[in-house]
PDB file of N, CA and C in Angstrom:
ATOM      1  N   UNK A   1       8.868 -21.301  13.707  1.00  0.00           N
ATOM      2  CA  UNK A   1       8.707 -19.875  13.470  1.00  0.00           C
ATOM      3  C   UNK A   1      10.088 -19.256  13.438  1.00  0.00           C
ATOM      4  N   UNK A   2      10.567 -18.645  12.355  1.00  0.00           N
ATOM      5  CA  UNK A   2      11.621 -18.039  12.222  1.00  0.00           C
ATOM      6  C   UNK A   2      11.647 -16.353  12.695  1.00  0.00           C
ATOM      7  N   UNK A   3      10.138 -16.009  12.222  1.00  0.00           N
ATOM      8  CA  UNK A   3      10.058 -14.255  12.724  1.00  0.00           C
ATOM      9  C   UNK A   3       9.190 -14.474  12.642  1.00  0.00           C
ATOM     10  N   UNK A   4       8.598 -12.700  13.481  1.00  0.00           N
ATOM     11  CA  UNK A   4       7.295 -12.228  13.419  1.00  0.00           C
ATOM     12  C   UNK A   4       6.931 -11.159  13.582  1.00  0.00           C
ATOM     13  N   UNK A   5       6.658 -10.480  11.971  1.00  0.00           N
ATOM     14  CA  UNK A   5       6.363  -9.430  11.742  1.00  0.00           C
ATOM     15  C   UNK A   5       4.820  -8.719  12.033  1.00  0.00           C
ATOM     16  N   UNK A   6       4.261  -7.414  12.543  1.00  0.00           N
ATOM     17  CA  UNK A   6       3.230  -6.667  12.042  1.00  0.00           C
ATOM     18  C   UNK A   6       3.492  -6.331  10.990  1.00  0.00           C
ATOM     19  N   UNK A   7       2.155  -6.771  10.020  1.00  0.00           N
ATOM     20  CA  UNK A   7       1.990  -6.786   8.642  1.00  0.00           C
ATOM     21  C   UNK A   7       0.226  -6.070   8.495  1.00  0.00           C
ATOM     22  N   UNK A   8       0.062  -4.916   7.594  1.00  0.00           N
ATOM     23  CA  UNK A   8      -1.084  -4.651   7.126  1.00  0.00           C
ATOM     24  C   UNK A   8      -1.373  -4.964   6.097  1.00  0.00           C
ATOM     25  N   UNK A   9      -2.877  -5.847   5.737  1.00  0.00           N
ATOM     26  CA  UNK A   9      -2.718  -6.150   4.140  1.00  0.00           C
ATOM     27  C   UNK A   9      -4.229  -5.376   3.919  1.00  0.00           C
ATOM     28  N   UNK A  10      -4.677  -5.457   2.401  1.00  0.00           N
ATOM     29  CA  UNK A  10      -5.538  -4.614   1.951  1.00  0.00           C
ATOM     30  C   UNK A  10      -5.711  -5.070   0.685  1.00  0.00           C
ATOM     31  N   UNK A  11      -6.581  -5.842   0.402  1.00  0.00           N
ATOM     32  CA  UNK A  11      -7.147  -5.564  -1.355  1.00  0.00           C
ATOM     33  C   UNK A  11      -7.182  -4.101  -2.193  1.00  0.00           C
ATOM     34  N   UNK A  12      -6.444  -4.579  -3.148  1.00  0.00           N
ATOM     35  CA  UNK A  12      -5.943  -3.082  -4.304  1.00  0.00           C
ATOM     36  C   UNK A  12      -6.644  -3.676  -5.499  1.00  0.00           C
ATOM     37  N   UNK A  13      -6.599  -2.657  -6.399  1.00  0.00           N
ATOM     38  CA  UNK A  13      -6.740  -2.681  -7.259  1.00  0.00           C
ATOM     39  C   UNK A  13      -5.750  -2.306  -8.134  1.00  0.00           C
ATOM     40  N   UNK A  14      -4.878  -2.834  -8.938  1.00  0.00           N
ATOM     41  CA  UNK A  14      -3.865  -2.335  -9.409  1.00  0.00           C
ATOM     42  C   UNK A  14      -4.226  -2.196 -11.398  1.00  0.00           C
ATOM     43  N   UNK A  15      -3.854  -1.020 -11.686  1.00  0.00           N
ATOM     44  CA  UNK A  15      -4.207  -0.466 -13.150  1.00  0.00           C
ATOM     45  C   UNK A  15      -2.504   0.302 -13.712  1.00  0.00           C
ATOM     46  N   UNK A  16      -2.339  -0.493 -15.307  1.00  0.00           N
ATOM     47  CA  UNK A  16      -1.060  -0.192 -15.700  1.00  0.00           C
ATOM     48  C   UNK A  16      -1.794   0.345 -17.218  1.00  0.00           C
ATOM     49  N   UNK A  17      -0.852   1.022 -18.143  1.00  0.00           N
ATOM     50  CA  UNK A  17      -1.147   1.411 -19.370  1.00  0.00           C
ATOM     51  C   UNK A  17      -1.553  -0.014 -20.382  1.00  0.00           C
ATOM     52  N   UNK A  18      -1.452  -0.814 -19.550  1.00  0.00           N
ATOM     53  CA  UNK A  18      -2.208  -2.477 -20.630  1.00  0.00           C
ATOM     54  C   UNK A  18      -3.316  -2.778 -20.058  1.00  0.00           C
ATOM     55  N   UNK A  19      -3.536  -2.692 -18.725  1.00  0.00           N
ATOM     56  CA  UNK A  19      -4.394  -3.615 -17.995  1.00  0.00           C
ATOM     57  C   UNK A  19      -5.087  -3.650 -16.901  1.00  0.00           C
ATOM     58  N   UNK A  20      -6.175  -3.966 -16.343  1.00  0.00           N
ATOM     59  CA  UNK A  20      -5.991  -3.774 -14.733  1.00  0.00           C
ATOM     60  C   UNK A  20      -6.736  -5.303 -14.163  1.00  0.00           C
ATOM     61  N   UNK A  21      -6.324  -5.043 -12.680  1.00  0.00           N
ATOM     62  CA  UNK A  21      -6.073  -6.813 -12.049  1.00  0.00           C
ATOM     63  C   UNK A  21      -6.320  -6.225 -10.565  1.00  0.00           C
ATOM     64  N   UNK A  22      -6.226  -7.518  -9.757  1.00  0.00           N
ATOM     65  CA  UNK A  22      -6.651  -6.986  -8.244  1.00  0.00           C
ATOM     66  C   UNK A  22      -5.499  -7.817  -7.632  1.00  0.00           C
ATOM     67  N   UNK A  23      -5.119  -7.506  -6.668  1.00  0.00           N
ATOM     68  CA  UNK A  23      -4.091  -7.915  -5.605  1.00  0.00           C
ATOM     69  C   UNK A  23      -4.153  -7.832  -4.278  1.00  0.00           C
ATOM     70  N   UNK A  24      -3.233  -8.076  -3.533  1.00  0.00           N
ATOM     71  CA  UNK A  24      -3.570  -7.881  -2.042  1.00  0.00           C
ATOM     72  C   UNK A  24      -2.010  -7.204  -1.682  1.00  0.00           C
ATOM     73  N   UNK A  25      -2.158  -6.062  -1.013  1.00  0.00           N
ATOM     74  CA  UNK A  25      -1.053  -5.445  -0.718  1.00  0.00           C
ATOM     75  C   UNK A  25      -0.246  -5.817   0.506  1.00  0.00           C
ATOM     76  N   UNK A  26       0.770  -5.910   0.959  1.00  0.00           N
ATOM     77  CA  UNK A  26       1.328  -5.852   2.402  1.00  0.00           C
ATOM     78  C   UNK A  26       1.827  -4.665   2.650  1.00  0.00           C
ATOM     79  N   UNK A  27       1.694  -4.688   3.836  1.00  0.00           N
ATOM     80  CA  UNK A  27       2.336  -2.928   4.400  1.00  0.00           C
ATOM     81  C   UNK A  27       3.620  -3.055   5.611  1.00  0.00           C
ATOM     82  N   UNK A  28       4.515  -2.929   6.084  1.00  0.00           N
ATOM     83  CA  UNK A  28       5.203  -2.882   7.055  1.00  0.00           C
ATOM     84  C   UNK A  28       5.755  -1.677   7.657  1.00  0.00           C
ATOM     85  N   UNK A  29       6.112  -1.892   8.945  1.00  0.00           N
ATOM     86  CA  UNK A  29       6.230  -0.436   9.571  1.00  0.00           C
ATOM     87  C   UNK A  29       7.603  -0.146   9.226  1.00  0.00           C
ATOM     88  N   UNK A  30       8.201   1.066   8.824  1.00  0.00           N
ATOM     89  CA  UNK A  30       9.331   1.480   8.806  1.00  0.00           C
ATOM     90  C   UNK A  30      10.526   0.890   9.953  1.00  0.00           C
ATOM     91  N   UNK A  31      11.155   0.614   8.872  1.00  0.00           N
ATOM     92  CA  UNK A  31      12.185  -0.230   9.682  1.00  0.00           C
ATOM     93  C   UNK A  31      12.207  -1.632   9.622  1.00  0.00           C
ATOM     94  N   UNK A  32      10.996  -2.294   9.212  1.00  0.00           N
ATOM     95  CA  UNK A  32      11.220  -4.162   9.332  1.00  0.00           C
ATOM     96  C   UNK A  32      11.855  -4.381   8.347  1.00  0.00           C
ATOM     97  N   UNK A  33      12.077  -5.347   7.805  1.00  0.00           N
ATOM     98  CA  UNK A  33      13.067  -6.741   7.069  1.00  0.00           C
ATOM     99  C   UNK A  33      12.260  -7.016   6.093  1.00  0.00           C
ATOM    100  N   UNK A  34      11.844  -6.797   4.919  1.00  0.00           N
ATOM    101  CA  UNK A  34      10.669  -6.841   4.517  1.00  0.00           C
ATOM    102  C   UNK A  34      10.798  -8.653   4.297  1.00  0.00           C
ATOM    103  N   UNK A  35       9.723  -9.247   4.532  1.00  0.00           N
ATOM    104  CA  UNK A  35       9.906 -10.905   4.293  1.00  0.00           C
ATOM    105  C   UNK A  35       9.817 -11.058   2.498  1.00  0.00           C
ATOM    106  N   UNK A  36       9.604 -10.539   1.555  1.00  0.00           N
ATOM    107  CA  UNK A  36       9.608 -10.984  -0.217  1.00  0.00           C
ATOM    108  C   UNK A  36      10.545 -10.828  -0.400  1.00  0.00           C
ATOM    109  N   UNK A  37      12.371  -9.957   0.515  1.00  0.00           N
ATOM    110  CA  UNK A  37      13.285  -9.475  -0.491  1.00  0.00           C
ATOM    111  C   UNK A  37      14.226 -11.083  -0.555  1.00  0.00           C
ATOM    112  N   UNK A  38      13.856 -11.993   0.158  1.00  0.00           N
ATOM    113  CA  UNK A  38      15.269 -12.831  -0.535  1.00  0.00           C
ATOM    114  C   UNK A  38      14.395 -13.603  -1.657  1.00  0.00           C
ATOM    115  N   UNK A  39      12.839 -13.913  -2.246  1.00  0.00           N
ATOM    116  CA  UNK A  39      12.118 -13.988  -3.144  1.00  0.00           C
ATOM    117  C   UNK A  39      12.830 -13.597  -4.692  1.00  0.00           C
ATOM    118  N   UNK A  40      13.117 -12.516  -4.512  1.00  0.00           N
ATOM    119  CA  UNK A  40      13.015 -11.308  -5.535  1.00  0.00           C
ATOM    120  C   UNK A  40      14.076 -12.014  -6.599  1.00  0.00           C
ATOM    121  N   UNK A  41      13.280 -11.634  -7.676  1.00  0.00           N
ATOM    122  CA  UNK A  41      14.470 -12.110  -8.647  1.00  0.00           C
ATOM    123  C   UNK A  41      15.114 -11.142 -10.113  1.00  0.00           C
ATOM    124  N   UNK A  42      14.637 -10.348 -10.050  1.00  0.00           N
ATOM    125  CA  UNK A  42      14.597  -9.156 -10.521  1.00  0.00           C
ATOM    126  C   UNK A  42      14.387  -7.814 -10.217  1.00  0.00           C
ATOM    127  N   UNK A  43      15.595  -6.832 -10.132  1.00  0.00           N
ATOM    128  CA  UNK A  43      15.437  -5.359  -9.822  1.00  0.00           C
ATOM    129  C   UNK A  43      16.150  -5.367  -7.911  1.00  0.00           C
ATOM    130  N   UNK A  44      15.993  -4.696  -7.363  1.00  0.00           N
ATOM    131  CA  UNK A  44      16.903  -4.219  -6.234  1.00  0.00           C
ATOM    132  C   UNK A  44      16.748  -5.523  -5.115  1.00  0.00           C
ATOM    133  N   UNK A  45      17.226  -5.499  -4.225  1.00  0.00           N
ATOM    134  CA  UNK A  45      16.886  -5.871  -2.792  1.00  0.00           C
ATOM    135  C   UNK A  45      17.294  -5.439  -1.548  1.00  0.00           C
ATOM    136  N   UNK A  46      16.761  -3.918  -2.537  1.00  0.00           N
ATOM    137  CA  UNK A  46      17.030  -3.356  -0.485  1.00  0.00           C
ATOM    138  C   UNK A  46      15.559  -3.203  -0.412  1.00  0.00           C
ATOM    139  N   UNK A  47      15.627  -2.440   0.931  1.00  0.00           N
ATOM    140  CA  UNK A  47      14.118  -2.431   0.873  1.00  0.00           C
ATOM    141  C   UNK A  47      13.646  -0.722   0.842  1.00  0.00           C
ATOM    142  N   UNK A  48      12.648  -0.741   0.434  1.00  0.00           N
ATOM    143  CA  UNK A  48      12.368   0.593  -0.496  1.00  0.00           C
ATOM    144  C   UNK A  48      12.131   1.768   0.848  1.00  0.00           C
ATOM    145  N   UNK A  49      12.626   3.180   0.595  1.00  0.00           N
ATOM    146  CA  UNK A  49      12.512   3.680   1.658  1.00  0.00           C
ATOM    147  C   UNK A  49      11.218   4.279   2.074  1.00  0.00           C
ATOM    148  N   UNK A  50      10.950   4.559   3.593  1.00  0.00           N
ATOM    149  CA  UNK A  50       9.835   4.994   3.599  1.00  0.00           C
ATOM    150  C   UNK A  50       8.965   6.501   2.924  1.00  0.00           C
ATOM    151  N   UNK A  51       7.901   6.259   2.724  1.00  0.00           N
ATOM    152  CA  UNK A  51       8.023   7.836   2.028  1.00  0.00           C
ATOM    153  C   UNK A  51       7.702   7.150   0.616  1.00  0.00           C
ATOM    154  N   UNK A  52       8.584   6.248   0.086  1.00  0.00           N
ATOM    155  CA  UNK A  52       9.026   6.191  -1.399  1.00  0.00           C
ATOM    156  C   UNK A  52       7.668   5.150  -2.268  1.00  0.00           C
ATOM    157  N   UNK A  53       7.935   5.664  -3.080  1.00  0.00           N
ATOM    158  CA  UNK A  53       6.666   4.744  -4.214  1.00  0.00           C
ATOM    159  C   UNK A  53       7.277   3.751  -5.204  1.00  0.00           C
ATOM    160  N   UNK A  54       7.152   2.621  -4.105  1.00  0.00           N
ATOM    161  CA  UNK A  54       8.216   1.583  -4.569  1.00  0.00           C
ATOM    162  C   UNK A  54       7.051   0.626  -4.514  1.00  0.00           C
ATOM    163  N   UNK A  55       6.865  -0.785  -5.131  1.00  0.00           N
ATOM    164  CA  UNK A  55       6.617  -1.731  -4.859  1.00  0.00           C
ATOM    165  C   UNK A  55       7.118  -2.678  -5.383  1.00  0.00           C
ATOM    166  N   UNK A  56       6.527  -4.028  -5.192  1.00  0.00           N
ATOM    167  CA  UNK A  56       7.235  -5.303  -4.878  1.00  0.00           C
ATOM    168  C   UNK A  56       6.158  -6.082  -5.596  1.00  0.00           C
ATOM    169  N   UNK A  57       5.685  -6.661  -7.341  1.00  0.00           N
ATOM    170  CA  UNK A  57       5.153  -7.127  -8.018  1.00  0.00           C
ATOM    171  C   UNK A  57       5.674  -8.409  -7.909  1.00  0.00           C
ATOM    172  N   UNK A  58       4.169  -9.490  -8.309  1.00  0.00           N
ATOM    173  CA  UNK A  58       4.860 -10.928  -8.402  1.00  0.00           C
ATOM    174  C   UNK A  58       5.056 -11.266 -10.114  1.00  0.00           C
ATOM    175  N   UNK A  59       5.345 -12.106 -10.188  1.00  0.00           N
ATOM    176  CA  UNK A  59       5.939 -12.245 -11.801  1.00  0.00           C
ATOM    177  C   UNK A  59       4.551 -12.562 -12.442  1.00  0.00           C
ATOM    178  N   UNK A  60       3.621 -13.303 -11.861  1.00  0.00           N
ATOM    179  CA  UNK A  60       2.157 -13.498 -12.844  1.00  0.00           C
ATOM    180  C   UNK A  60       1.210 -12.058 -12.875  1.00  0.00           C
ATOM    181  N   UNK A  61       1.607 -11.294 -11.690  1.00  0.00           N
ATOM    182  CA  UNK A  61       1.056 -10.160 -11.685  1.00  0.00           C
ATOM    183  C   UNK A  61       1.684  -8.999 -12.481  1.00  0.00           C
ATOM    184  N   UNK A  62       2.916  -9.310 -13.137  1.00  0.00           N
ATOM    185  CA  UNK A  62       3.653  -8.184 -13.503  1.00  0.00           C
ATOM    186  C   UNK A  62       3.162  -8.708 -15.007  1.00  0.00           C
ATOM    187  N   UNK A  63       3.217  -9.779 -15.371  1.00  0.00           N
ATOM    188  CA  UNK A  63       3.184 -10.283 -16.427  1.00  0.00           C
ATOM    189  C   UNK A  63       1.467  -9.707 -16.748  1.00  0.00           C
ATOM    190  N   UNK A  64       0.182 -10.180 -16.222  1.00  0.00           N
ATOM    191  CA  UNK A  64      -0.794  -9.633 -16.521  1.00  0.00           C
ATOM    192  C   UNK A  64      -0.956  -8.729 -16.764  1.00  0.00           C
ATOM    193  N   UNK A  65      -0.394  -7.702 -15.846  1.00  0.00           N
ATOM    194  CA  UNK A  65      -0.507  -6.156 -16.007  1.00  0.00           C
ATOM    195  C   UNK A  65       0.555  -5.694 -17.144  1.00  0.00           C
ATOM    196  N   UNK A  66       1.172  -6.799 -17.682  1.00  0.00           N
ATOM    197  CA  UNK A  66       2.369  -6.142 -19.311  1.00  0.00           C
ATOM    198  C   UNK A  66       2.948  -5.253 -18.766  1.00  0.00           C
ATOM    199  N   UNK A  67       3.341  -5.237 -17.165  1.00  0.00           N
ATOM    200  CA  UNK A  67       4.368  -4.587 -17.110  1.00  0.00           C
ATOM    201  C   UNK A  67       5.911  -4.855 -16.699  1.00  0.00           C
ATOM    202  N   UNK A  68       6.935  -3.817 -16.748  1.00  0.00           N
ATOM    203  CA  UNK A  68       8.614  -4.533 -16.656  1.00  0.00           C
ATOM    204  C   UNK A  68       8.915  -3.536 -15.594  1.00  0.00           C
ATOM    205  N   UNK A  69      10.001  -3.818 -15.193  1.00  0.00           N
ATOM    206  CA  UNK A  69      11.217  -2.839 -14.269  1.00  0.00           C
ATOM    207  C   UNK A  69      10.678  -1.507 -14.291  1.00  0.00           C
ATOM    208  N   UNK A  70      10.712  -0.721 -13.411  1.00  0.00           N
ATOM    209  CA  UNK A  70      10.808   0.824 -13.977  1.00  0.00           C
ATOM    210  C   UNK A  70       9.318   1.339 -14.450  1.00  0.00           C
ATOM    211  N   UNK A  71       8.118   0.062 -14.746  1.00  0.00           N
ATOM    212  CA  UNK A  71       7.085   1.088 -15.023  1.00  0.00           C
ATOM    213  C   UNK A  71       6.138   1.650 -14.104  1.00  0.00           C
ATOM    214  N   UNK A  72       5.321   2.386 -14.835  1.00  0.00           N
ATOM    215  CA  UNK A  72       4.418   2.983 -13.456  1.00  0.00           C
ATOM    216  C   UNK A  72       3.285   1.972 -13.176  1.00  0.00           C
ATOM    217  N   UNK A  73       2.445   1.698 -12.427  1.00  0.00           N
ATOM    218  CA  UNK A  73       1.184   1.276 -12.008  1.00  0.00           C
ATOM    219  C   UNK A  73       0.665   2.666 -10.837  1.00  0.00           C
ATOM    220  N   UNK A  74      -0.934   1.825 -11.277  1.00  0.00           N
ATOM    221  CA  UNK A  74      -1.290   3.166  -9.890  1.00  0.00           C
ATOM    222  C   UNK A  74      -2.248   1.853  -9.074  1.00  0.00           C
ATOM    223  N   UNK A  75      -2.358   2.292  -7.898  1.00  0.00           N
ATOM    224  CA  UNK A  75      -3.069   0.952  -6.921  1.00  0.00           C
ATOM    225  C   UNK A  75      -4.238   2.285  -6.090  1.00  0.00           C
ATOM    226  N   UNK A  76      -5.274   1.442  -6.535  1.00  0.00           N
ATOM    227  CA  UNK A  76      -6.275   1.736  -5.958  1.00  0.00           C
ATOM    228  C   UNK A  76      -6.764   0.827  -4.821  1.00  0.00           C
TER     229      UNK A  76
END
């Protein structure tokens, strides 16, 4: 065991201007390390501030939903 985070997860529904798909969200409390940013292979790696409407797409999920960098999704 390297860490150990409180993590909330939640089935979404995520809908983009191509597509819509289902996912499972993670949540962390302000302030943790988020565990996907050394993952990331595209776009920032800090971690998004609280408050902010940021997320963290996987590449088969970004790809389904036809979406890139910068677009919107909405998660239900």
């Amino acid at each position: 065991v390297k860490r150990v985070a409180p993590l909330t997860t939640a089935e979404v529904v995520l809908q983009s201007a191509h597509n819509v798909s289902v996912g499972v969200m993670l949540g962390l409390l302000p302030g943790e390390q988020d565990p996907l940013l050394p993952f990331i292979e595209q776009g920032s790696r800090t971690v998004p501030a609280a408050g902010s409407y940021q997320v963290i797409v996987g590449a088969q999920l970004a790809n389904q939903l036809g979406v890139q960098l910068g677009d919107k999704i909405r998660l239900m």
